[in-house]
C-alpha atoms as a PDB file:
ATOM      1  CA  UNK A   1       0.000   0.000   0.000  1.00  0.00           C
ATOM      2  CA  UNK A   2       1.214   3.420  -0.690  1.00  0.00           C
ATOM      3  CA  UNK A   3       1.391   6.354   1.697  1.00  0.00           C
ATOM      4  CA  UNK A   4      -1.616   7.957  -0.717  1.00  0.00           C
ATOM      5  CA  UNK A   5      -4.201   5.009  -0.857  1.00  0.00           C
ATOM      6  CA  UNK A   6      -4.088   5.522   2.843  1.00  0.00           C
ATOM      7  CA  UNK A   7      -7.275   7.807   3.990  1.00  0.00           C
ATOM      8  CA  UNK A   8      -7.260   8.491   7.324  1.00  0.00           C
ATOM      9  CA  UNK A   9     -10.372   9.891   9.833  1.00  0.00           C
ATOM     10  CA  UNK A  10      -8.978  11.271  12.690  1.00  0.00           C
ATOM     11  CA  UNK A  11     -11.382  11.457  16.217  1.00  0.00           C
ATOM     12  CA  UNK A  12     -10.297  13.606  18.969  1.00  0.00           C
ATOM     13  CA  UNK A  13     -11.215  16.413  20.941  1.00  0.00           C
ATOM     14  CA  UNK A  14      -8.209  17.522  23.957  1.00  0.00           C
ATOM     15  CA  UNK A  15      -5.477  18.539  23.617  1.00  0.00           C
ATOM     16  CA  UNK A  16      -3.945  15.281  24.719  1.00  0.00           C
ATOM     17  CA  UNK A  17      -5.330  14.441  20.836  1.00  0.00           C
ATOM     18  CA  UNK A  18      -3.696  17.468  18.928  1.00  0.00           C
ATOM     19  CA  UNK A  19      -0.232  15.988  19.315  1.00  0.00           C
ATOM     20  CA  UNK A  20      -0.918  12.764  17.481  1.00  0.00           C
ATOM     21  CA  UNK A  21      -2.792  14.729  14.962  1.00  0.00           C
ATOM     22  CA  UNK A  22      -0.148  16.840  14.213  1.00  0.00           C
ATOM     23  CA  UNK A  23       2.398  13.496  13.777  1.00  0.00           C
ATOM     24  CA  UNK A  24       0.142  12.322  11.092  1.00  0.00           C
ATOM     25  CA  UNK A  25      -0.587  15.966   9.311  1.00  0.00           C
ATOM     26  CA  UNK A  26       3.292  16.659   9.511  1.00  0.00           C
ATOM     27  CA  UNK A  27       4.331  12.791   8.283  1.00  0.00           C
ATOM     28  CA  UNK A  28       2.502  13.703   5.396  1.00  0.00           C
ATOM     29  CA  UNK A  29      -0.607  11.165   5.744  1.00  0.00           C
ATOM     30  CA  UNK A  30      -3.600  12.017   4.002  1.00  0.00           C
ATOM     31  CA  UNK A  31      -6.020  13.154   6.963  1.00  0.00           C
ATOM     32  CA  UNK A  32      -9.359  13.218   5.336  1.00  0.00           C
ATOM     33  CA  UNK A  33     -11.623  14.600   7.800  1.00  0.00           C
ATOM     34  CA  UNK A  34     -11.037  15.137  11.435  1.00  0.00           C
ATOM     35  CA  UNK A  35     -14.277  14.863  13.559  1.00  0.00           C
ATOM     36  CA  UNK A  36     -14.359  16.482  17.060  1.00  0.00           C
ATOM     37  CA  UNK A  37     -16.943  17.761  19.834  1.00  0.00           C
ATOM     38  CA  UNK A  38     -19.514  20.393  18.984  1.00  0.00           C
ATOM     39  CA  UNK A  39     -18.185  23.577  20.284  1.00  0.00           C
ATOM     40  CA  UNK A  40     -19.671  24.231  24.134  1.00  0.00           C
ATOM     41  CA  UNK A  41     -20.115  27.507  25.964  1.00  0.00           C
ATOM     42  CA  UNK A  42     -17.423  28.291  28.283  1.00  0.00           C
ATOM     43  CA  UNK A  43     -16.235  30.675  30.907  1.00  0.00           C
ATOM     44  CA  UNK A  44     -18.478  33.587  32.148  1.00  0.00           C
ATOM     45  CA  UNK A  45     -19.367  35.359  28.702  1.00  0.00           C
ATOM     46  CA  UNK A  46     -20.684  31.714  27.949  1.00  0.00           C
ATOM     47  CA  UNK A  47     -18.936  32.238  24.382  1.00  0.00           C
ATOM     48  CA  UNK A  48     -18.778  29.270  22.326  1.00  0.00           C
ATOM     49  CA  UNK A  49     -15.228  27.906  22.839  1.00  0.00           C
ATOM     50  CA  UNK A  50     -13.828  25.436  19.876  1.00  0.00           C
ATOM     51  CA  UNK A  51     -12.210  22.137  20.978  1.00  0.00           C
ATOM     52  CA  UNK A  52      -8.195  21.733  20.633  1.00  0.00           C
ATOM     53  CA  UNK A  53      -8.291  19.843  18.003  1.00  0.00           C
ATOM     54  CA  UNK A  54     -10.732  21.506  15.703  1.00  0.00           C
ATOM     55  CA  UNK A  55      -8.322  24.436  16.390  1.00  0.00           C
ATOM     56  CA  UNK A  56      -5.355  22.628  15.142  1.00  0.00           C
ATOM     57  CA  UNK A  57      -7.328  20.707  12.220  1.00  0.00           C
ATOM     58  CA  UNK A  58      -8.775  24.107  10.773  1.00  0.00           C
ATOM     59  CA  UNK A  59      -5.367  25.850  10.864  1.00  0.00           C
ATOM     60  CA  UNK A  60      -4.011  22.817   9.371  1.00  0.00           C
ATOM     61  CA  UNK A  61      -6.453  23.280   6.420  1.00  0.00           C
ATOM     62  CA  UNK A  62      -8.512  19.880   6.978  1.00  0.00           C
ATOM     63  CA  UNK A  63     -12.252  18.704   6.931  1.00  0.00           C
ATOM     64  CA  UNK A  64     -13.983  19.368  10.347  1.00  0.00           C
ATOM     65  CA  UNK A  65     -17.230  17.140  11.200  1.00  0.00           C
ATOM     66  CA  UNK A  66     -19.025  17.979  14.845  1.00  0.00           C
ATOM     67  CA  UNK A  67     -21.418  15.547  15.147  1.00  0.00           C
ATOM     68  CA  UNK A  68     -24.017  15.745  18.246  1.00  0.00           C
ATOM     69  CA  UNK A  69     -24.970  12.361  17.325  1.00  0.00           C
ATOM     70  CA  UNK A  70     -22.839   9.574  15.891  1.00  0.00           C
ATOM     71  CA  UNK A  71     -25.694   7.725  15.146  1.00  0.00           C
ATOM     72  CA  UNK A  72     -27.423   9.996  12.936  1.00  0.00           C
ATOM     73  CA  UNK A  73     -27.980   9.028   9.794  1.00  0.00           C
ATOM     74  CA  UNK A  74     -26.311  12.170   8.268  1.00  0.00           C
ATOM     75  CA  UNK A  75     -23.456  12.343   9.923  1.00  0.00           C
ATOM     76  CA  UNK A  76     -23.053   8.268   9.143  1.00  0.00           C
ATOM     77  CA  UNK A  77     -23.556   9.532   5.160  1.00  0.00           C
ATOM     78  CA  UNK A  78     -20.700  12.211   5.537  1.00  0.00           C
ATOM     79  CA  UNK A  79     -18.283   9.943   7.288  1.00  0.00           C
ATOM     80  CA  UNK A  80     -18.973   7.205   4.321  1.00  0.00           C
ATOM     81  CA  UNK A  81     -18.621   9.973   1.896  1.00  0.00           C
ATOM     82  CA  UNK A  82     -14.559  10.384   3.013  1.00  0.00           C
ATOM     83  CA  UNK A  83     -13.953   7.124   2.075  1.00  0.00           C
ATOM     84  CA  UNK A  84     -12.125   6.632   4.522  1.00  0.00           C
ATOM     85  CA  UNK A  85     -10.222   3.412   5.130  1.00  0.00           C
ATOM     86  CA  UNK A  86      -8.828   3.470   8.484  1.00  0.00           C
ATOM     87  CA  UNK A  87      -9.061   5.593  11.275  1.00  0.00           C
ATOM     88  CA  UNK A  88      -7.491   6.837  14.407  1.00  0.00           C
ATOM     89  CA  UNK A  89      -8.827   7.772  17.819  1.00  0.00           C
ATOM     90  CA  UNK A  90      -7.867   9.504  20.407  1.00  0.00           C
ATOM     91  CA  UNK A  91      -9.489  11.011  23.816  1.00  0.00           C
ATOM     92  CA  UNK A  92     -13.295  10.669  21.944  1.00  0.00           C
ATOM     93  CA  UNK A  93     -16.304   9.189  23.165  1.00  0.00           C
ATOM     94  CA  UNK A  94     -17.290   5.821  22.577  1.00  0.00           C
ATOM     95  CA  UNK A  95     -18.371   4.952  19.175  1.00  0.00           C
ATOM     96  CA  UNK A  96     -21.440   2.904  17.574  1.00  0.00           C
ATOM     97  CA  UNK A  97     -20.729  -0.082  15.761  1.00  0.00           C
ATOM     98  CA  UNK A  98     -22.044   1.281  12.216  1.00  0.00           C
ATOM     99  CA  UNK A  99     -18.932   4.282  12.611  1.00  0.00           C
ATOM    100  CA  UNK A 100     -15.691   1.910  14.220  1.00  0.00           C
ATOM    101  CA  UNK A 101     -16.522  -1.060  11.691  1.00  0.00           C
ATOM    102  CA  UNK A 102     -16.672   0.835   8.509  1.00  0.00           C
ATOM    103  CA  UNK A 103     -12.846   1.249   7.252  1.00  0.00           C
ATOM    104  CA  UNK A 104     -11.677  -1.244   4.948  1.00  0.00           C
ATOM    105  CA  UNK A 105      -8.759  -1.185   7.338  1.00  0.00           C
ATOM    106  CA  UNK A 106     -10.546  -1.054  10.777  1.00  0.00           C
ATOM    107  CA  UNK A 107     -10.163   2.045  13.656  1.00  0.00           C
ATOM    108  CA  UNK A 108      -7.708   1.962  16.493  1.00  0.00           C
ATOM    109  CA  UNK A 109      -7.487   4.005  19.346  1.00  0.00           C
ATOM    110  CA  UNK A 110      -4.763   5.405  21.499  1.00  0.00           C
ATOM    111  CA  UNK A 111      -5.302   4.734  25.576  1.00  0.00           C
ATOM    112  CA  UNK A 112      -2.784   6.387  28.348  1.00  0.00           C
ATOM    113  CA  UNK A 113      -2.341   2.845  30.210  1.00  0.00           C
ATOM    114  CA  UNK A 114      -0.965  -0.506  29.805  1.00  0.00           C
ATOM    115  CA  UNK A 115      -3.954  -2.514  28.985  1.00  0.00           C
ATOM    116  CA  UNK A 116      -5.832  -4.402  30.021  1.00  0.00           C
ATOM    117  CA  UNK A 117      -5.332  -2.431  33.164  1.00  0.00           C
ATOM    118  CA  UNK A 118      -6.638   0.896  33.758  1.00  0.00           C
ATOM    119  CA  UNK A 119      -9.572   0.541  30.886  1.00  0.00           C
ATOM    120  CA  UNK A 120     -11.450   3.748  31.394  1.00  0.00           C
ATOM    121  CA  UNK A 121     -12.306   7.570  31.394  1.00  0.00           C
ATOM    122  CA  UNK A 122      -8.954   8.642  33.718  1.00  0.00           C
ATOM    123  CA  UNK A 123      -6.095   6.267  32.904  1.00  0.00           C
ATOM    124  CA  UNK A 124      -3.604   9.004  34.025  1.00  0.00           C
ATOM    125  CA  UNK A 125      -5.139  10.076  37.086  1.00  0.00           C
ATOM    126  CA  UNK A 126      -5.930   6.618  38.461  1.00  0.00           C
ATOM    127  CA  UNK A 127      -2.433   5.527  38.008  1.00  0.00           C
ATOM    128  CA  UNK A 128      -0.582   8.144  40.289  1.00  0.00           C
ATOM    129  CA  UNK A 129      -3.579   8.032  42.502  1.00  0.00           C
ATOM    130  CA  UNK A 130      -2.995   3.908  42.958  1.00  0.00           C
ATOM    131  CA  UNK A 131       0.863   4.647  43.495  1.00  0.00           C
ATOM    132  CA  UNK A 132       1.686   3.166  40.304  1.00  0.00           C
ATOM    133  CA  UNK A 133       5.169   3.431  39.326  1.00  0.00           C
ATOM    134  CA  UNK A 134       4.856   2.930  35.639  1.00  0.00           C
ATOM    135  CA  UNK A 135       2.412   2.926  32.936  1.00  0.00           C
ATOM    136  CA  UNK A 136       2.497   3.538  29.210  1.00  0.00           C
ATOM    137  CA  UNK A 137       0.130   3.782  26.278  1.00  0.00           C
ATOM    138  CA  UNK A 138      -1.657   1.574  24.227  1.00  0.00           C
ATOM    139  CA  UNK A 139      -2.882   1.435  20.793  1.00  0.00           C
ATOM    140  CA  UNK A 140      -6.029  -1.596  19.727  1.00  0.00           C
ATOM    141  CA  UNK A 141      -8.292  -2.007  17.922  1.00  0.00           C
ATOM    142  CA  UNK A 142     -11.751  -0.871  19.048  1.00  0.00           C
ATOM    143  CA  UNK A 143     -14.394  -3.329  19.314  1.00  0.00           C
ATOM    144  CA  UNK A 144     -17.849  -3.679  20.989  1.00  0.00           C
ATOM    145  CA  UNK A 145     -16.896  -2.665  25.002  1.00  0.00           C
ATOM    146  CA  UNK A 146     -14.764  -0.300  26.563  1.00  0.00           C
ATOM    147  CA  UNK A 147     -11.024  -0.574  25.674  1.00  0.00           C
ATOM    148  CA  UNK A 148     -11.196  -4.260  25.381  1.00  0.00           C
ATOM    149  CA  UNK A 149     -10.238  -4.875  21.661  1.00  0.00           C
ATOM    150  CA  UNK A 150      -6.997  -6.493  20.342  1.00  0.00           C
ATOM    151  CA  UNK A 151      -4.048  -4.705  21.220  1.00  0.00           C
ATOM    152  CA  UNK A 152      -1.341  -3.592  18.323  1.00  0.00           C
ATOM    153  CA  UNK A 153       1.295  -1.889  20.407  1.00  0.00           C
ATOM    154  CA  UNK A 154       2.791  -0.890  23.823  1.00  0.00           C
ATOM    155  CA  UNK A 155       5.175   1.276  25.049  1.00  0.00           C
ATOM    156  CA  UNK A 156       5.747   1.854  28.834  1.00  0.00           C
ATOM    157  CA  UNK A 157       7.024   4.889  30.969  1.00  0.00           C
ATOM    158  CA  UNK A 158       8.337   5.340  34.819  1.00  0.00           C
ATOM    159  CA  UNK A 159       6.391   7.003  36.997  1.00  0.00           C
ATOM    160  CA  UNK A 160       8.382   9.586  39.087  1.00  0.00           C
ATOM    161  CA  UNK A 161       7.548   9.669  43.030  1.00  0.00           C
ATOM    162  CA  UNK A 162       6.834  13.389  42.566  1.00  0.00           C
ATOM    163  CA  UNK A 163       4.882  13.036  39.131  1.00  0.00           C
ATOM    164  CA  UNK A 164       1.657  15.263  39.183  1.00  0.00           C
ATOM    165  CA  UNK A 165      -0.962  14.067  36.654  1.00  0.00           C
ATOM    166  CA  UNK A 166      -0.445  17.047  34.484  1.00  0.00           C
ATOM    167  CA  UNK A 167       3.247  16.049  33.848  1.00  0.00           C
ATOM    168  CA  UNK A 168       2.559  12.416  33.074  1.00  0.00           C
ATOM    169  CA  UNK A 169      -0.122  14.008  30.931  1.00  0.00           C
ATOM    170  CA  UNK A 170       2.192  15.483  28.865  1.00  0.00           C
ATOM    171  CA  UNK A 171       4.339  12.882  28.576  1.00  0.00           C
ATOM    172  CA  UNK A 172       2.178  10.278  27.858  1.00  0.00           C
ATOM    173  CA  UNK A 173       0.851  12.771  25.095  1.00  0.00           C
ATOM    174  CA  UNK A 174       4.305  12.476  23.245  1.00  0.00           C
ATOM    175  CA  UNK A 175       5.171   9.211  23.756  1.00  0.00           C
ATOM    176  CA  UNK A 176       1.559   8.241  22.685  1.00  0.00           C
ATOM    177  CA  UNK A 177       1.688  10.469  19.479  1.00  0.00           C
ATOM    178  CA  UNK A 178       4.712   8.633  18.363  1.00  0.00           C
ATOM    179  CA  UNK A 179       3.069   4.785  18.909  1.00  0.00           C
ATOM    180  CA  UNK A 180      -0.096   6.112  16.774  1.00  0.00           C
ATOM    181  CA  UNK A 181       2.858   7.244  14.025  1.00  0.00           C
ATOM    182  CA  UNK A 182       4.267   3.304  14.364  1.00  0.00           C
ATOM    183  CA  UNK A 183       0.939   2.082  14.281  1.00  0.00           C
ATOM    184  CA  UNK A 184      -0.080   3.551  11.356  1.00  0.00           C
ATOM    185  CA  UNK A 185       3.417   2.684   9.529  1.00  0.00           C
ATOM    186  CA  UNK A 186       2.313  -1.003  10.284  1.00  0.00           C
ATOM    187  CA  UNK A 187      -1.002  -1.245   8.743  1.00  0.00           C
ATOM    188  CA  UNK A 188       0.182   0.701   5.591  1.00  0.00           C
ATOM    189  CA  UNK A 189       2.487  -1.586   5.122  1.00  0.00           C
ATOM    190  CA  UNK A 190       0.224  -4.516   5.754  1.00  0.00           C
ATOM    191  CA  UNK A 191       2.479  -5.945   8.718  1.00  0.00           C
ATOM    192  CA  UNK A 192       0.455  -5.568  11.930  1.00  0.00           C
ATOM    193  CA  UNK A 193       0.928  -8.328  14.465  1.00  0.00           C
ATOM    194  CA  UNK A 194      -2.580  -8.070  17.433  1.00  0.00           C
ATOM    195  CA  UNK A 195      -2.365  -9.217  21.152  1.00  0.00           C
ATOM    196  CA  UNK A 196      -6.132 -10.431  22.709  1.00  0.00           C
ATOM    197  CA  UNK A 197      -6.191  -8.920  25.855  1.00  0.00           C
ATOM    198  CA  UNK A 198      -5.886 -11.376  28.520  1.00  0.00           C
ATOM    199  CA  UNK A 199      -9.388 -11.814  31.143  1.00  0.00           C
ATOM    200  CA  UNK A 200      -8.763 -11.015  34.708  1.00  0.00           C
ATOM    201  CA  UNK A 201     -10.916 -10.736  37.715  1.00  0.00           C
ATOM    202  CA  UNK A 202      -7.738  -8.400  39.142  1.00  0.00           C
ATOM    203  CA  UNK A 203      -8.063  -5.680  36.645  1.00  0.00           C
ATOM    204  CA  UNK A 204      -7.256  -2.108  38.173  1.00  0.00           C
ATOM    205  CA  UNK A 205     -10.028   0.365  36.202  1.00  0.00           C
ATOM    206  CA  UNK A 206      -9.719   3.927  35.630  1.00  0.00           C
ATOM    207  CA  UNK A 207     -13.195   4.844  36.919  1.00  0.00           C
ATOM    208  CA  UNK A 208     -14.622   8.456  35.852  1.00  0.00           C
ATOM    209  CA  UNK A 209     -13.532  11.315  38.190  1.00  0.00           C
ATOM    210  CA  UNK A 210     -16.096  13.086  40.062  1.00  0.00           C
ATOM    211  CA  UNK A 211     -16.937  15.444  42.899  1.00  0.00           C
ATOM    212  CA  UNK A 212     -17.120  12.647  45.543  1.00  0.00           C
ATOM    213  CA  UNK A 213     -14.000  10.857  44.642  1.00  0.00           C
ATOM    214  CA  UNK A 214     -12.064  13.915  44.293  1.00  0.00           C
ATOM    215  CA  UNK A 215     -12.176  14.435  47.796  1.00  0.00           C
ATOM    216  CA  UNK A 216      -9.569  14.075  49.935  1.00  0.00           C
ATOM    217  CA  UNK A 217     -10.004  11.591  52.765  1.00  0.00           C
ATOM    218  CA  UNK A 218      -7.743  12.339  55.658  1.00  0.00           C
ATOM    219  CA  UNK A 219      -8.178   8.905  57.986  1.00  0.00           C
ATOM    220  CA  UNK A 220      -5.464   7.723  54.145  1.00  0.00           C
ATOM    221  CA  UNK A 221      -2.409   6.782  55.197  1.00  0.00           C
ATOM    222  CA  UNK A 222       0.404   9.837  54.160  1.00  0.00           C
ATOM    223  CA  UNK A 223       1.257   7.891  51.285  1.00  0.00           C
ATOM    224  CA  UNK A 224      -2.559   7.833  50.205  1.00  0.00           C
ATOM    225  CA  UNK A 225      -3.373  11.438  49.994  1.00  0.00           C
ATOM    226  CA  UNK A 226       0.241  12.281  48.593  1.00  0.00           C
ATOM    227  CA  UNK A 227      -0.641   9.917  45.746  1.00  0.00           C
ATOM    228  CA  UNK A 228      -4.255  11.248  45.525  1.00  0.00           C
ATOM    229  CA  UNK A 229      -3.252  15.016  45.369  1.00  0.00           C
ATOM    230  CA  UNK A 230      -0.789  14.290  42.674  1.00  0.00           C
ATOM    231  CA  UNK A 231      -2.791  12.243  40.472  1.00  0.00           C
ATOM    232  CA  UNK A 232      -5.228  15.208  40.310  1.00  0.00           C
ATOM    233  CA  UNK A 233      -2.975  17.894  40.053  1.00  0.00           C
ATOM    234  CA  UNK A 234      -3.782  20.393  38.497  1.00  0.00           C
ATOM    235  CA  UNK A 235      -6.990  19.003  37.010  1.00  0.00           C
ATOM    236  CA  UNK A 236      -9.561  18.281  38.292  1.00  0.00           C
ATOM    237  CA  UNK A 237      -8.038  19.038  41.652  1.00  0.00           C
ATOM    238  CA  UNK A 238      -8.591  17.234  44.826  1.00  0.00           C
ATOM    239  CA  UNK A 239     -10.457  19.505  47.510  1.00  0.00           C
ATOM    240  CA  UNK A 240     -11.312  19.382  51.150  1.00  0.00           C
ATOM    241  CA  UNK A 241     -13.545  20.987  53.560  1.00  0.00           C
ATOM    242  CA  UNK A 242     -11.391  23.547  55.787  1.00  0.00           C
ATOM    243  CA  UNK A 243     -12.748  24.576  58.987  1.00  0.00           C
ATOM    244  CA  UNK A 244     -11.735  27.814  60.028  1.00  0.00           C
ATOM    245  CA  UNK A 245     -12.774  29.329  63.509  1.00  0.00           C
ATOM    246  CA  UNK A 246     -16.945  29.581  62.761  1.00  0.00           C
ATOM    247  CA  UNK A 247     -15.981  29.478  59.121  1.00  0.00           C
ATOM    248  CA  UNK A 248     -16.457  26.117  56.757  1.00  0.00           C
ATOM    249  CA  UNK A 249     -15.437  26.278  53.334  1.00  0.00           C
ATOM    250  CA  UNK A 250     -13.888  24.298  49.774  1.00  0.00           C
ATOM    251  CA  UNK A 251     -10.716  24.208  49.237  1.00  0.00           C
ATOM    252  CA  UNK A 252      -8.289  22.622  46.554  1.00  0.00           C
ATOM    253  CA  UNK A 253      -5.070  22.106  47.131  1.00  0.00           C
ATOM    254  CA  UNK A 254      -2.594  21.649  44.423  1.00  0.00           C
ATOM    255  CA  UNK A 255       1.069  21.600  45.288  1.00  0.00           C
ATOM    256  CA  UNK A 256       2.363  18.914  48.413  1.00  0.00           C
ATOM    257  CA  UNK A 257       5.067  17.625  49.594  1.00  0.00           C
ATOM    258  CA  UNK A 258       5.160  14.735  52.407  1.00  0.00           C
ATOM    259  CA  UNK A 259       7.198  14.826  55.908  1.00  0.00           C
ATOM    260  CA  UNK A 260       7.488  11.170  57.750  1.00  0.00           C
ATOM    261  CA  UNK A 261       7.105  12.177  61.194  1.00  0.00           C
ATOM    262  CA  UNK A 262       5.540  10.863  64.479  1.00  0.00           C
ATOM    263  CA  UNK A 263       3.081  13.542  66.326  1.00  0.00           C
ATOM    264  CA  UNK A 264      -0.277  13.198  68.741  1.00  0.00           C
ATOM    265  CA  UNK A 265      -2.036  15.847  66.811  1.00  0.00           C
ATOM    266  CA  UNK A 266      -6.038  15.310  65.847  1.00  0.00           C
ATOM    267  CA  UNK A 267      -5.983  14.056  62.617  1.00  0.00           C
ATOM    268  CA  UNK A 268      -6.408  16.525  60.091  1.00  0.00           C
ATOM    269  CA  UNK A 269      -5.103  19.604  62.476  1.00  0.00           C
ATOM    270  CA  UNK A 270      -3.716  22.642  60.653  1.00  0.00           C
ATOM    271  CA  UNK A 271      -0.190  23.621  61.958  1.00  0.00           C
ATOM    272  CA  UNK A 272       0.722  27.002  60.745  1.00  0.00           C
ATOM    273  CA  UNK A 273       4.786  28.242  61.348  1.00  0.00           C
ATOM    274  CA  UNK A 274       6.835  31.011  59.591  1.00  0.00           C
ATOM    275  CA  UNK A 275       4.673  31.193  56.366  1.00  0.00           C
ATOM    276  CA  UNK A 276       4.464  27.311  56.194  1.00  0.00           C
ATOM    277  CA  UNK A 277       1.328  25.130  56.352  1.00  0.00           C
ATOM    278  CA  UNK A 278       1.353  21.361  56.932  1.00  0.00           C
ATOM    279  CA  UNK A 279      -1.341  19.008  57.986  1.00  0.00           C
ATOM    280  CA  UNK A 280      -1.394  16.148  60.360  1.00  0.00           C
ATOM    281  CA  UNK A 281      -2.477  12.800  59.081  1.00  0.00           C
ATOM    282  CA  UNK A 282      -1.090   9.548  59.883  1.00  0.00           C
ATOM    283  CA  UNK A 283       2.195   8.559  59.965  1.00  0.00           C
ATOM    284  CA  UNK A 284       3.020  12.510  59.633  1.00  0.00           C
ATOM    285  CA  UNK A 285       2.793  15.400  57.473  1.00  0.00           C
ATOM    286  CA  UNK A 286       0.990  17.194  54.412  1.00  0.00           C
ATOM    287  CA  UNK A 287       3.261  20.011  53.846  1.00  0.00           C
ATOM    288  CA  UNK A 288       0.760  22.316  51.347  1.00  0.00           C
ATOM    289  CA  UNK A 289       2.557  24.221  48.669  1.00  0.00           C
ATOM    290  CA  UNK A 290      -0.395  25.319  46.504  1.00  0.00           C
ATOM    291  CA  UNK A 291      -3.853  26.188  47.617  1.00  0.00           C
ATOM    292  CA  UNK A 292      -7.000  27.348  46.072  1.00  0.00           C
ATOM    293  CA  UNK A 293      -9.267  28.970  48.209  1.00  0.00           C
ATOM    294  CA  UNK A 294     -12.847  29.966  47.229  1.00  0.00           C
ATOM    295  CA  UNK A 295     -13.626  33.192  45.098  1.00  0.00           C
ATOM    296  CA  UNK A 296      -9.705  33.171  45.087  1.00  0.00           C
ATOM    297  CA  UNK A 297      -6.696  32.338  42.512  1.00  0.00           C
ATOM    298  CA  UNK A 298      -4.759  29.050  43.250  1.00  0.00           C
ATOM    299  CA  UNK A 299      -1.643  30.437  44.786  1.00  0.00           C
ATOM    300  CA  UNK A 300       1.470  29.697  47.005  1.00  0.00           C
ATOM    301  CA  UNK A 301       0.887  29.220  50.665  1.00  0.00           C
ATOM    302  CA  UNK A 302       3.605  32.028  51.221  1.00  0.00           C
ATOM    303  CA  UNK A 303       1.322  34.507  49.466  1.00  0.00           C
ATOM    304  CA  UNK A 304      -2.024  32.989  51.187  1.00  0.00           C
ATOM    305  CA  UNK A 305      -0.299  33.939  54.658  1.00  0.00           C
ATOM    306  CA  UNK A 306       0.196  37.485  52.937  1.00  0.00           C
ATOM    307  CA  UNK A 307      -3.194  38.307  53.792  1.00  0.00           C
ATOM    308  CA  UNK A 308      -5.171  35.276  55.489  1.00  0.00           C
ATOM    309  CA  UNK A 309      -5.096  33.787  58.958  1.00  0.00           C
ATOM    310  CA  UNK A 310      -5.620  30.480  60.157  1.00  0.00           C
ATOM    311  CA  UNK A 311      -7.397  30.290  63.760  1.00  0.00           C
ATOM    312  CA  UNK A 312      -5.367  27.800  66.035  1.00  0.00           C
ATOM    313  CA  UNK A 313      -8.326  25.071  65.995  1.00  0.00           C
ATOM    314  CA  UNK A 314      -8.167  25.426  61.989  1.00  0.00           C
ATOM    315  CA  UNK A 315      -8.614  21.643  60.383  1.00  0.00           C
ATOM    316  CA  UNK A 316      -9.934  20.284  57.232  1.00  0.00           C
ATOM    317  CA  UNK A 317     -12.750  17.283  56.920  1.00  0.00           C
END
């Protein structure tokens, strides 16, 4: 097959996606249409904000599709009318049957884990959170369930012990653009080689973040929330309640670092010194870098002390 009978849909919407897209655009594939989320209102003007990708495909000069419904017959018409014969996902939603099984050539997708573990919305996030010490990306083809079809390739990363989910993001955005690249190279030249992914009861899943799992829960070992904190940094977040004097409140907190230490404190105690804010949990301390109070900017705890004061039976819940 030659690099031009190769037609190529691209799915993606974050910007996790934009870096694979850009591999493909700039190896000189022939990206027939790149379909994306319907632009959403955003921020406090409610303005219609366009996804990453679309951003990247439009100033790359290629065919934008926004479907609201995959399902619909005309959107299914348009995506026949590419002619495509293989295409790529990565970070989309889940797709029907009558859109992953029409390329002559089939559609794989890119997942941030080592599969089969870690099938699911937050890959990334569950991994630090779990205390993981590597991962790695994935590329399969899709098939009727979540992240379940036959894998192509693998390639795995180290996890540092101070690696925030927004740095593995990144990486695992690189790494991952370059597998899809290798991927591609294999089915155009007719030579790709698929693992079945092996059953297990064990499976660790990367289960959809939300409000109630975001929080932190202080009776967690040190290790715990350290891991927790990190794996949501900087997005979502993972928040607390803070109690201060008569005053409850959210807060997110951001930047941490961990201090072994034995102490008799009340669990979750506040212990304010010279600028510096820590937080007593088991098995020692939460020393908090970056905080995020409400109707406030996420900022250093130095410049919180600026102009904020913590009473001395200040805690979080």
């Amino acid at each position: 097959m030659t690099r031009d009978a190769l037609r190529i849909v691209f799915m993606g919407t974050p910007d996790f996606a934009v870096a694979t897209l850009k591999e493909l655009v700039e190896a000189d594939y022939n990206v027939v249409g790149v379909i994306t989320a319907p632009d959403k209102p955003a921020g406090r003007g409610r303005k219609l904000q366009e996804s990453a990708v679309k951003k990247y495909a439009i100033s790359a000069g290629l065919n934008v599709l926004q479907p609201t419904n995959l399902k619909a017959d005309e959107f299914v018409n348009e995506l026949k009318a590419l002619e495509a014969n293989l295409q790529v996902v990565v970070a989309f939603r889940m797709l029907p049957e009558v859109v992953w099984n029409m390329p002559k050539y089939g559609t794989f997708n890119l997942h941030a884990s080592l599969l089969p573990d870690y099938r699911g919305a937050a890959p990334i996030h569950w991994a630090i959170i779990n205390g993981e010490t590597k991962t790695g990306v994935t590329t399969f083809f899709i098939d009727e369930k979540i992240d379940t079809g036959a894998m192509i390739l693998q390639k795995s990363i180290e996890i540092d012990s101070k690696e925030t989910v927004g740095s593995l993001h990144d990486k695992l955005m690189i790494i991952g653009s370059k597998l899809v690249l290798e991927t591609v190279r294999l089915i155009e030249k007719g030579e790709v080689e698929t693992t079945i992914q092996p059953k297990s009861e064990d499976l660790k899943t990367a289960y959809k973040l939300n409000k109630d799992n975001c929080k932190i829960d202080w009776s967690m070992s040190l290790e715990d929330i350290y891991n927790k904190i990190r794996g949501l940094n900087p997005f979502p977040s993972a928040w607390t309640y803070l109690q201060n004097g008569d005053e409850t409140m959210t807060a997110k907190i951001f930047g941490i670092e961990k201090e072994h230490a034995k102490h008799d404190l009340v669990i979750g105690s506040i212990v304010v010194h010279e600028k510096e804010m820590k937080i007593a949990v088991k098995n020692g301390y939460l020393h908090i870098k970056e905080i995020q109070l409400p109707g406030k900017r996420k900022m250093d705890v130095k410049s919180l002390m600026n102009g904020y004061h913590f009473e001395k039976n200040a805690k979080v819940l």
